[in-house]
Protein backbone atom coordinates (compact mmCIF):
# COMPACT_ATOMS: atom_id res chain seq x y z
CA UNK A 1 -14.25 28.05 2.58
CA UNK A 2 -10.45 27.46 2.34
CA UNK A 3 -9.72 26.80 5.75
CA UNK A 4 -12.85 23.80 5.62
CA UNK A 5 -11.09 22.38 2.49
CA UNK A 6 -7.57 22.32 4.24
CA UNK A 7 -9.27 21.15 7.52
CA UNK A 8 -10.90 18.17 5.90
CA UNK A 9 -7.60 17.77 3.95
CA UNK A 10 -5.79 17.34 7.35
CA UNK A 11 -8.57 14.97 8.76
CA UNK A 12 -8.38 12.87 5.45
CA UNK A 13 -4.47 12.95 6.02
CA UNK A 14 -4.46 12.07 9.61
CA UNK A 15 -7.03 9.16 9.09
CA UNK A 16 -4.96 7.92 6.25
CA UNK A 17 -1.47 7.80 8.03
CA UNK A 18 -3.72 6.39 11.22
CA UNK A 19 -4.87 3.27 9.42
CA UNK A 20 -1.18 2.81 7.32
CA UNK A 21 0.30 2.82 11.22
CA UNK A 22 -2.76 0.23 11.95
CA UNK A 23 -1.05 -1.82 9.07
CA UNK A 24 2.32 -1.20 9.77
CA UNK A 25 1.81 -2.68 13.10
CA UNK A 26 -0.41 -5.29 11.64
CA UNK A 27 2.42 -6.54 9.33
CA UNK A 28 5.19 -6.11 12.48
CA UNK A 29 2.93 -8.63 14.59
CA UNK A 30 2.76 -11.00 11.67
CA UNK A 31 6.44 -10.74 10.67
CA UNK A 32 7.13 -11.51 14.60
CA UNK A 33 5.16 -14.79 14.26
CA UNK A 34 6.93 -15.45 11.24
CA UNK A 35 10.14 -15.24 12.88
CA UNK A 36 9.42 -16.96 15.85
CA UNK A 37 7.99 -20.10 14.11
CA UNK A 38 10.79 -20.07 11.17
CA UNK A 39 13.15 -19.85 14.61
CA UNK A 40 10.78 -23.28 16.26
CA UNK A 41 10.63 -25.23 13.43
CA UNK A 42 14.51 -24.86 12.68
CA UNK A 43 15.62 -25.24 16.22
CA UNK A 44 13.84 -28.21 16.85
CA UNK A 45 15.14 -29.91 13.29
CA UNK A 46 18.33 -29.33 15.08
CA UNK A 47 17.87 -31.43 18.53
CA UNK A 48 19.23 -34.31 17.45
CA UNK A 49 23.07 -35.87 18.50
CA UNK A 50 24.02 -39.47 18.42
CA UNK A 51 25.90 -40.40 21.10
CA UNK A 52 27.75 -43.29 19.27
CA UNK A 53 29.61 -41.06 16.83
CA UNK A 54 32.94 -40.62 17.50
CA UNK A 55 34.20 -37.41 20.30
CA UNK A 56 35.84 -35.51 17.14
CA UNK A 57 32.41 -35.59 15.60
CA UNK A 58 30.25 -35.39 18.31
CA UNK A 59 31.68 -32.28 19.10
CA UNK A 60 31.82 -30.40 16.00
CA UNK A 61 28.25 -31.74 15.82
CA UNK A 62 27.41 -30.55 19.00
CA UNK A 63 29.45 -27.15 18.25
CA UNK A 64 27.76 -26.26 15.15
CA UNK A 65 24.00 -26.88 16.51
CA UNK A 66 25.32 -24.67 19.36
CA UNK A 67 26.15 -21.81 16.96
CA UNK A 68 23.13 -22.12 15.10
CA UNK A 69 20.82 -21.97 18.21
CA UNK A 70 22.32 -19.48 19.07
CA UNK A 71 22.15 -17.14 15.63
CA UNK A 72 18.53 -17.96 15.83
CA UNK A 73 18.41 -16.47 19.25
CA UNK A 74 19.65 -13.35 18.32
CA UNK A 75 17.60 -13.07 15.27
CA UNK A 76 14.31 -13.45 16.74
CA UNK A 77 12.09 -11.38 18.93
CA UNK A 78 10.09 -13.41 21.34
CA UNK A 79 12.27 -13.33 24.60
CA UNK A 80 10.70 -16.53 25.78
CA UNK A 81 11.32 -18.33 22.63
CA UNK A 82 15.10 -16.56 22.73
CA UNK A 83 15.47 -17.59 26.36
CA UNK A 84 14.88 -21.79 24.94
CA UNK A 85 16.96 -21.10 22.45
CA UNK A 86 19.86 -20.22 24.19
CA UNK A 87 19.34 -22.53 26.79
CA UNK A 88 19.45 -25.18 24.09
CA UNK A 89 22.67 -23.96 22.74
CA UNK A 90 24.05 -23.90 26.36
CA UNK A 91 23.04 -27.71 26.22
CA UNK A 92 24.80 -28.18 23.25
CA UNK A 93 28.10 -26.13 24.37
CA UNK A 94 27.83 -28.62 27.81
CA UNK A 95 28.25 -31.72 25.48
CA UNK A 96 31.61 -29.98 24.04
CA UNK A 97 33.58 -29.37 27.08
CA UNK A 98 31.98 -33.11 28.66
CA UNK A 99 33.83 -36.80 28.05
CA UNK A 100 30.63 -38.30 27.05
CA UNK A 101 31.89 -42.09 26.59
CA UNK A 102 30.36 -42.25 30.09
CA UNK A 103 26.96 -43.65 29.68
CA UNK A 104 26.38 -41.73 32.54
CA UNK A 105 27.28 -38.27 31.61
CA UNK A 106 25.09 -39.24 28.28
CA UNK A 107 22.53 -39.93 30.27
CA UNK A 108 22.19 -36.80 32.05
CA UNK A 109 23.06 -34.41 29.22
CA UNK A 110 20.36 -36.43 27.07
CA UNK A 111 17.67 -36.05 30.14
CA UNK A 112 18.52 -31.76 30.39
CA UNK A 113 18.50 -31.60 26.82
CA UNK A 114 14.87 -33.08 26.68
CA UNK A 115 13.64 -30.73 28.89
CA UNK A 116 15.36 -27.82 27.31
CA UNK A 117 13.40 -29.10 23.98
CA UNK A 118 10.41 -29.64 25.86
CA UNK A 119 10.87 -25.89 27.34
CA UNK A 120 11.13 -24.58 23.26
CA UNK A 121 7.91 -27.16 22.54
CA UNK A 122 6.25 -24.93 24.65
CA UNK A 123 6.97 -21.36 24.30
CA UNK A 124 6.88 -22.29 20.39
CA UNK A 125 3.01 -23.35 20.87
């Protein structure tokens, strides 16, 4: 009679701890979406540069968006939504080291940067 008692004990146990790992990974999933959208929906608030302002500017501008990408690349989980990120911030690290009172140069960075945003737009849906 014991050895039933501990038995169904042990089932009761094992189905208990199976459904709390069922949960755990439930709650993992969801804390992954969480992240990655919290990680969209701040990255994309942050592709945004104006040309006009003056080089001093623009590039601190440009510098601190690059850092932040960047942070939120390394804090989220989703490699293709990490991959956009950091491509992003390599965008904004390209307008640092560039002369952009060229129109041209503007130009182009403006055109890669809209498909690197385009790129997040999509891995974020």
């Amino acid at each position: 009679m014991k050895s039933w008692g501990a038995a169904a004990l042990l089932v009761a146990a094992s189905l208990l701890l199976a459904g709390c790992q069922q949960v755990d990974n439930a709650v993992g999933k969801a804390n992954e979406a969480t992240d990655k959208v919290t990680a969209c929906v701040e990255a994309l608030g942050l592709a945004d540069l104006n040309p006009l302002a003056d080089q001093e500017k623009l590039k601190a501008r440009a510098h601190d968006k690059e850092q932040r990408l960047r942070a939120l690349a390394n804090d989220v989980k989703d490699q293709n939504v990490k991959n956009a990120l950091v491509g992003m911030a390599d965008s904004y690290l390209q307008v640092q080291k560039e002369r952009i009172e060229d129109a041209g140069v503007i130009s182009r960075w403006a055109k890669k940067n809209l498909e690197k945003l385009d790129a997040l737009r999509k891995v974020c849906t």
